[in-house]
C-alpha atoms as a PDB file:
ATOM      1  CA  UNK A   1       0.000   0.000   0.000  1.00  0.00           C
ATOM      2  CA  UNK A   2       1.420   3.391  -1.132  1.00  0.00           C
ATOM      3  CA  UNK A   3       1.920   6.665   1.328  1.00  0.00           C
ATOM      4  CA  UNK A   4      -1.537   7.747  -0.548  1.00  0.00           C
ATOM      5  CA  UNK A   5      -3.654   4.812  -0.492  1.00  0.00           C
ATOM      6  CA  UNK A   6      -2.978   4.506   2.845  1.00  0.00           C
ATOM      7  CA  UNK A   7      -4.010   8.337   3.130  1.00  0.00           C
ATOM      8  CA  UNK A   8      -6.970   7.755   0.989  1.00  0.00           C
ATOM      9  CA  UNK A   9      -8.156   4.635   3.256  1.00  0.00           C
ATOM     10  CA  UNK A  10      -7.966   6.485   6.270  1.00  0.00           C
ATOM     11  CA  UNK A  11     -10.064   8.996   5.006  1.00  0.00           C
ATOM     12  CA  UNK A  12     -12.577   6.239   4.122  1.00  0.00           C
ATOM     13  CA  UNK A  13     -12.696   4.714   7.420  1.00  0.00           C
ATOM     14  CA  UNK A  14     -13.089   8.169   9.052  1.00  0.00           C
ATOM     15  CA  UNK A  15     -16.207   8.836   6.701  1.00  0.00           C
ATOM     16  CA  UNK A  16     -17.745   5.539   7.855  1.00  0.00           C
ATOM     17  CA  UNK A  17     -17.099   6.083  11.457  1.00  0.00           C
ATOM     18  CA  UNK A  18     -14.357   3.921  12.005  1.00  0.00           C
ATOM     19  CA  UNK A  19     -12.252   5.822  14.971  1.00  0.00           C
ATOM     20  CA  UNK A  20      -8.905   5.571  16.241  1.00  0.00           C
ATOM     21  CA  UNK A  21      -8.658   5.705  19.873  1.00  0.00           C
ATOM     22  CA  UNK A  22      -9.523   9.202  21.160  1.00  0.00           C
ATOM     23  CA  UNK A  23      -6.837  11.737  21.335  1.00  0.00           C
ATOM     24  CA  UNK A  24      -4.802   9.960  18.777  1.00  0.00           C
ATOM     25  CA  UNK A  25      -4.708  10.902  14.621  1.00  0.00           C
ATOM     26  CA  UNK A  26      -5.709   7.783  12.725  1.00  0.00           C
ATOM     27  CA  UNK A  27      -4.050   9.097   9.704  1.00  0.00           C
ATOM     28  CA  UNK A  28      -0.732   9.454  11.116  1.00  0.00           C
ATOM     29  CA  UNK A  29      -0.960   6.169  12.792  1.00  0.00           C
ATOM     30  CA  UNK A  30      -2.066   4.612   9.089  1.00  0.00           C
ATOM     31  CA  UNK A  31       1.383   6.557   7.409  1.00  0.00           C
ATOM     32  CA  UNK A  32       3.586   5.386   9.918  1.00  0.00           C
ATOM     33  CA  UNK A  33       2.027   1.551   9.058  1.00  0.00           C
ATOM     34  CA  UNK A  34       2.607   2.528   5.371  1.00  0.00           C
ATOM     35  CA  UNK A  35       5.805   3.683   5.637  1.00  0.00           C
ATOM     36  CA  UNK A  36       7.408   1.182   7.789  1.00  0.00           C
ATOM     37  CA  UNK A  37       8.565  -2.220   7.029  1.00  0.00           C
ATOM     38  CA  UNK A  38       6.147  -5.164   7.115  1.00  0.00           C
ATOM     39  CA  UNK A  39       6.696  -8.230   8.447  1.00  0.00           C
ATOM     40  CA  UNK A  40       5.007 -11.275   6.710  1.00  0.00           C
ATOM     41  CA  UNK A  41       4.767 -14.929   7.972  1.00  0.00           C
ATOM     42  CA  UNK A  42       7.367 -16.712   6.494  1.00  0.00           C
ATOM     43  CA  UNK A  43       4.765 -19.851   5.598  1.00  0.00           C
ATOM     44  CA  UNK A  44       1.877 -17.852   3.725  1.00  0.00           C
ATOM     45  CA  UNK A  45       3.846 -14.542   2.899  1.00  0.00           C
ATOM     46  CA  UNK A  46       0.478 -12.926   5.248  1.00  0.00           C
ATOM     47  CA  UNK A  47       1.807  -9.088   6.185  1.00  0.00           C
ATOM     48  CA  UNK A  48       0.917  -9.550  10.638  1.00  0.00           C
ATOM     49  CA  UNK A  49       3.201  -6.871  11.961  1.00  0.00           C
ATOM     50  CA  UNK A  50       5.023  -3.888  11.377  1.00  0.00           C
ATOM     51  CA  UNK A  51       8.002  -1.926  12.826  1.00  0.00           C
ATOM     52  CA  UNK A  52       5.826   0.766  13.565  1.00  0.00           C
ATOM     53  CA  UNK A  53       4.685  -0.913  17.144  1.00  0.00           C
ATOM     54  CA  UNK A  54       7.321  -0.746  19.598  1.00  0.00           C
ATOM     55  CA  UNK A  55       7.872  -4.674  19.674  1.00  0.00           C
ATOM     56  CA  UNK A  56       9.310  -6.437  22.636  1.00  0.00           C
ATOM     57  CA  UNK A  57      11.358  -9.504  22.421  1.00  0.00           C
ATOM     58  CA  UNK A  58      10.101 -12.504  25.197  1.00  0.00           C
ATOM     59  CA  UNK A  59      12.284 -15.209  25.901  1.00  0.00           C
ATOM     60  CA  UNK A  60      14.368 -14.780  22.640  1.00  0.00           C
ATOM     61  CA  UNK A  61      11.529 -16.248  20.801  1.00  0.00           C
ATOM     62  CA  UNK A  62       8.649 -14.475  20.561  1.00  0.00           C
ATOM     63  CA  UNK A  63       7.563 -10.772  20.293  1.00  0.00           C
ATOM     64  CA  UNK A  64       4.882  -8.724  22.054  1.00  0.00           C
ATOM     65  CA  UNK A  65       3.418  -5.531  20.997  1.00  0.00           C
ATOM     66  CA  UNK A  66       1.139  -4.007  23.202  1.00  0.00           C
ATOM     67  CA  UNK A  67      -1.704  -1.976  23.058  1.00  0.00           C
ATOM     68  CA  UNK A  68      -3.310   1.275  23.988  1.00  0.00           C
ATOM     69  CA  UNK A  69      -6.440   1.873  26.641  1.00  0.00           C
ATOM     70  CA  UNK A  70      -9.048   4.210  25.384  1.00  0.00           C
ATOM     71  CA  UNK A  71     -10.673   7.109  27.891  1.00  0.00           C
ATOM     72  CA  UNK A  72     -13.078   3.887  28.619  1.00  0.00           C
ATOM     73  CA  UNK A  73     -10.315   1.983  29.896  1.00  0.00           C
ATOM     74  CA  UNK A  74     -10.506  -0.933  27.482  1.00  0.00           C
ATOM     75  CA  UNK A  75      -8.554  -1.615  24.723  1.00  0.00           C
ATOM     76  CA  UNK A  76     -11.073  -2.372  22.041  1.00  0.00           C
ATOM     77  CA  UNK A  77     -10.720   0.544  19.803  1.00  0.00           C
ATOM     78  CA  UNK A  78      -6.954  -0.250  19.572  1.00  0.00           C
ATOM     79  CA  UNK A  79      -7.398  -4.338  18.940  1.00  0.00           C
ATOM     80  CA  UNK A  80     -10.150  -3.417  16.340  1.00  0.00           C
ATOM     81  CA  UNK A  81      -7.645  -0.921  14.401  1.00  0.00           C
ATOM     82  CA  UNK A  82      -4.722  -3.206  14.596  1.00  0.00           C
ATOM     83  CA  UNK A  83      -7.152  -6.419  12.662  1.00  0.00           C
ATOM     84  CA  UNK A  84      -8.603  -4.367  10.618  1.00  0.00           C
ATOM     85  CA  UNK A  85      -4.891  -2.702   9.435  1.00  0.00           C
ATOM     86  CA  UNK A  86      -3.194  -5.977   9.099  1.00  0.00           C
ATOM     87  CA  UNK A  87      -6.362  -8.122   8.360  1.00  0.00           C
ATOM     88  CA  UNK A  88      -6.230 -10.602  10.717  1.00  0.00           C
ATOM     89  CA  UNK A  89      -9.248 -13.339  11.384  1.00  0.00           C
ATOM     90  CA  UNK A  90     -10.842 -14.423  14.345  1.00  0.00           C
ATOM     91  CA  UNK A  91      -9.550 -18.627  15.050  1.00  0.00           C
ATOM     92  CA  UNK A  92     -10.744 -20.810  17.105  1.00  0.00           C
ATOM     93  CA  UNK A  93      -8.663 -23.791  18.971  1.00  0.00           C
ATOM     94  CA  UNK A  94      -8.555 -26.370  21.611  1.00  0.00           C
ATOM     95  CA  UNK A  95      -5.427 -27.029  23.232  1.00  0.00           C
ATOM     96  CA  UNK A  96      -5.163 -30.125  21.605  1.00  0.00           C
ATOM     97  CA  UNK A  97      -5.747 -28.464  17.827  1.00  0.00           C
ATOM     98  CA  UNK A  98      -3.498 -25.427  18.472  1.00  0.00           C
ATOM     99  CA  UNK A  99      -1.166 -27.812  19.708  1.00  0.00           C
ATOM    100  CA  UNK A 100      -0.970 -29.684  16.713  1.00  0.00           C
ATOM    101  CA  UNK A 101      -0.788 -26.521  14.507  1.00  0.00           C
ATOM    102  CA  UNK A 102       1.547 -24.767  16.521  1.00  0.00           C
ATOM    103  CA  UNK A 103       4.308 -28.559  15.705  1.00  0.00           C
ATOM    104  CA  UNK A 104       3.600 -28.066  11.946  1.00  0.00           C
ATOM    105  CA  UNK A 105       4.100 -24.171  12.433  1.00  0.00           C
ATOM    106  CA  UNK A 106       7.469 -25.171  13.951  1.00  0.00           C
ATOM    107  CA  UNK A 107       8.602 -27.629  11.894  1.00  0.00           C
ATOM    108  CA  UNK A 108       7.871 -24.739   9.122  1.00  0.00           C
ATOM    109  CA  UNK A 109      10.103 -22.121  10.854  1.00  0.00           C
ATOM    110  CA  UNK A 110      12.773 -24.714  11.901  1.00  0.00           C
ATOM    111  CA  UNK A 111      13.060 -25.675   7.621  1.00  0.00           C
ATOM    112  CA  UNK A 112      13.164 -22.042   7.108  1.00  0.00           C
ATOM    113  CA  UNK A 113      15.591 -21.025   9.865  1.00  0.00           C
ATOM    114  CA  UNK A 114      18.100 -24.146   7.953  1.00  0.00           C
ATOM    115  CA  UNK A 115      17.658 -22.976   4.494  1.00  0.00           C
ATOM    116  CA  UNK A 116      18.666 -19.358   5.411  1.00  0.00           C
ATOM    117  CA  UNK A 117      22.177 -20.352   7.025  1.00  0.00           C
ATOM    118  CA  UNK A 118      21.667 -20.120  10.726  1.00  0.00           C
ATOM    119  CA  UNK A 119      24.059 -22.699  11.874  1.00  0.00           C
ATOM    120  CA  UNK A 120      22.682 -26.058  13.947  1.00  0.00           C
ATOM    121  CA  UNK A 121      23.283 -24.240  17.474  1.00  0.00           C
ATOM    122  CA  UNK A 122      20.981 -21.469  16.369  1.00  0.00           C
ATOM    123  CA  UNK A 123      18.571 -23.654  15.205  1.00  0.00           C
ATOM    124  CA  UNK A 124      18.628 -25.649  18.418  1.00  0.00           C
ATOM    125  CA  UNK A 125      18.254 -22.488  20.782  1.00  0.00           C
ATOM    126  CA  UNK A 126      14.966 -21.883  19.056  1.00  0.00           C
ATOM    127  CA  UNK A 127      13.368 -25.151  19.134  1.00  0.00           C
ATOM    128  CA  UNK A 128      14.534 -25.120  22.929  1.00  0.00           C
ATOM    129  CA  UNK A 129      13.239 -21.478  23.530  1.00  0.00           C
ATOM    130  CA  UNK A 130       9.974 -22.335  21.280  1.00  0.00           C
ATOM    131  CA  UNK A 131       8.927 -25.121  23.391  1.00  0.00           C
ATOM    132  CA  UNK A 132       9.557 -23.703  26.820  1.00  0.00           C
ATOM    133  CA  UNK A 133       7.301 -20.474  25.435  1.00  0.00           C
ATOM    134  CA  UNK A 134       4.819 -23.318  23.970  1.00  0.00           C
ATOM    135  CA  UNK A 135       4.650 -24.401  27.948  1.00  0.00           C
ATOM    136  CA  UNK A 136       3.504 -20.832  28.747  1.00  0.00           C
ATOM    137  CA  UNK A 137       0.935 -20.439  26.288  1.00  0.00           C
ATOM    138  CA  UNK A 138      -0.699 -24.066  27.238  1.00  0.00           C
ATOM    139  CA  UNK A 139      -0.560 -22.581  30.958  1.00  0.00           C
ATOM    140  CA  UNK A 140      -2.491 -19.825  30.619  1.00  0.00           C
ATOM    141  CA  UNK A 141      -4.601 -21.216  27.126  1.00  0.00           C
ATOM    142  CA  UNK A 142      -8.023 -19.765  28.246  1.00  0.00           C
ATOM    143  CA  UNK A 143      -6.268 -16.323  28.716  1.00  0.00           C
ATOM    144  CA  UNK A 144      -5.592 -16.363  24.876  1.00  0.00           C
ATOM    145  CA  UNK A 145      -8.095 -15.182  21.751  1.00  0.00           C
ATOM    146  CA  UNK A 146      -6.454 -16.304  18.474  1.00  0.00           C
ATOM    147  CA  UNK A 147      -5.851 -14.822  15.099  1.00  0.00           C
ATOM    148  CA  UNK A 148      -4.436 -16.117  11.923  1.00  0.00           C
ATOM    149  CA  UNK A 149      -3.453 -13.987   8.766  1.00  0.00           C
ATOM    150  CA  UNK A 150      -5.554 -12.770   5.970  1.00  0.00           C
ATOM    151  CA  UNK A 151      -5.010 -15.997   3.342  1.00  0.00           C
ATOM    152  CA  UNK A 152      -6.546 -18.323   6.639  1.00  0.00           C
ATOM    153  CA  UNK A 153      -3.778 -20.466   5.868  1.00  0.00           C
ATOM    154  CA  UNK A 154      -4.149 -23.902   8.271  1.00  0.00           C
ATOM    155  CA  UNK A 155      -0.354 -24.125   8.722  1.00  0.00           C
ATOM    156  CA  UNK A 156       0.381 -20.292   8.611  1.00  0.00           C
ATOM    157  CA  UNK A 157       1.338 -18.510  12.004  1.00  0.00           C
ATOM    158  CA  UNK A 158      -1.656 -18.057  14.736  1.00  0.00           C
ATOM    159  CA  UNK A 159      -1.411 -14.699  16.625  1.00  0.00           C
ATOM    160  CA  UNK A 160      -2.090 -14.376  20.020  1.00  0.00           C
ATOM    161  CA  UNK A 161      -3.961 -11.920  21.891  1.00  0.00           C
ATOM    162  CA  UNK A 162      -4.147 -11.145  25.801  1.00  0.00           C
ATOM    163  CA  UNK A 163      -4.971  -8.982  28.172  1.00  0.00           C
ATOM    164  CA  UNK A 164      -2.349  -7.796  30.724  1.00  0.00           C
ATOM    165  CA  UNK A 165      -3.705  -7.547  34.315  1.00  0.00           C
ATOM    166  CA  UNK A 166      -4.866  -3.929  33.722  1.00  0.00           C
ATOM    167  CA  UNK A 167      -6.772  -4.718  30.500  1.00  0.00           C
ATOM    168  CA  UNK A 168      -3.651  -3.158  28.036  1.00  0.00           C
ATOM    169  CA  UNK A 169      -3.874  -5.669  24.837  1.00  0.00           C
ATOM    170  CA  UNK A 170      -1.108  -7.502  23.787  1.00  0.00           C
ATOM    171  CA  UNK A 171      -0.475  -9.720  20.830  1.00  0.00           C
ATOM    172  CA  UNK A 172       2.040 -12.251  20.618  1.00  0.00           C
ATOM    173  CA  UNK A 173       4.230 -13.382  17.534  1.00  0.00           C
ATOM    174  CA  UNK A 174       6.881 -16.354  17.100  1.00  0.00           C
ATOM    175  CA  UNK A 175       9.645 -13.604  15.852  1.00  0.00           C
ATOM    176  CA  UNK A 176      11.561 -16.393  14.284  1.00  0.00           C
ATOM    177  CA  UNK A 177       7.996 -16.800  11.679  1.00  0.00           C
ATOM    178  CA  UNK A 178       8.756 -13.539  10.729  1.00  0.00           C
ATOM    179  CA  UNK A 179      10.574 -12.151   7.637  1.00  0.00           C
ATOM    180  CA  UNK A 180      11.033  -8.626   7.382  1.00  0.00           C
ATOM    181  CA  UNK A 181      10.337  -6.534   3.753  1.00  0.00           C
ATOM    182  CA  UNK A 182      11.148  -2.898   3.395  1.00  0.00           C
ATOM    183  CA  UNK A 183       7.893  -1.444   2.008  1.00  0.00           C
END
């Protein structure tokens, strides 16, 4: 999406009453997405993120970006902005099923990781790191909704989103199912 489109498309979701949270200029927040580099799952090419959050890196494996509260105190404007920019869709799981996705998802990063040159070490420090993070998620797996990217690709990377203990969103990405593209 060019520096205009993404201009013009603002302007069309402020005509059809499509917010931003309060206090905050959607357009700007729509050119700083359009002029910042994407990052696309490395499985279905799906654009998820972009450097435009401030990301955190989690256990070397995985990185949060949070969210903004509105003047309500929820972050629903914010989530709702953040699928709509990236086009993300609603999934739904058992452990069991997102379990079994999340191996394939793995074994998908782990063949990608090889065929790019990181060495065997590398490769071992994320399966280790990937499956202690996998231990979180299963801990807390009612805590999570889940989100997959716009092709609703079965084997493509699931997005998580949570709710830290004073209701700021977060969603969660496997950083190494990332690939970064200058736009």
């Amino acid at each position: 999406m060019t520096l205009r489109e993404a201009v013009l498309f603002a302007g069309c979701l402020e005509r059809a009453g499509a917010n931003a949270v309060p206090g905050r200029s959607r357009g700007t927040r729509i050119e700083r997405i359009a002029e910042s580099a994407s990052l696309t799952d490395i499985v279905t090419g799906d654009r998820m993120l972009s450097d435009a959050f401030p990301i955190k890196t989690i256990d070397g494996v995985a990185w949060e970006v949070d969210g903004e509260t509105d003047q309500a105190g929820d972050g629903a404007s914010w989530v709702g902005d953040f699928v709509r920019d990236f086009r993300l869709s609603p999934a739904t799981f058992d452990k069991k099923r997102y379990l079994t996705q999340l191996r394939g998802y793995m074994g998908a990063v782990k063949r990608a990781l090889a065929e790019s040159g990181a060495t065997e070490d590398e490769i071992a420090a994320f399966e280790k790191g990937a499956s202690a993070y996998a231990k979180k998620i299963t801990a807390n797996f009612a805590h999570y909704e889940f989100w997959t990217g716009e092709s609703n690709h079965p084997d493509g990377m699931v997005v998580l989103l949570a709710y830290r203990d004073d209701d700021t969103p977060y969603f969660t990405f496997w950083q190494h199912g990332l690939q970064r593209h200058e736009n």
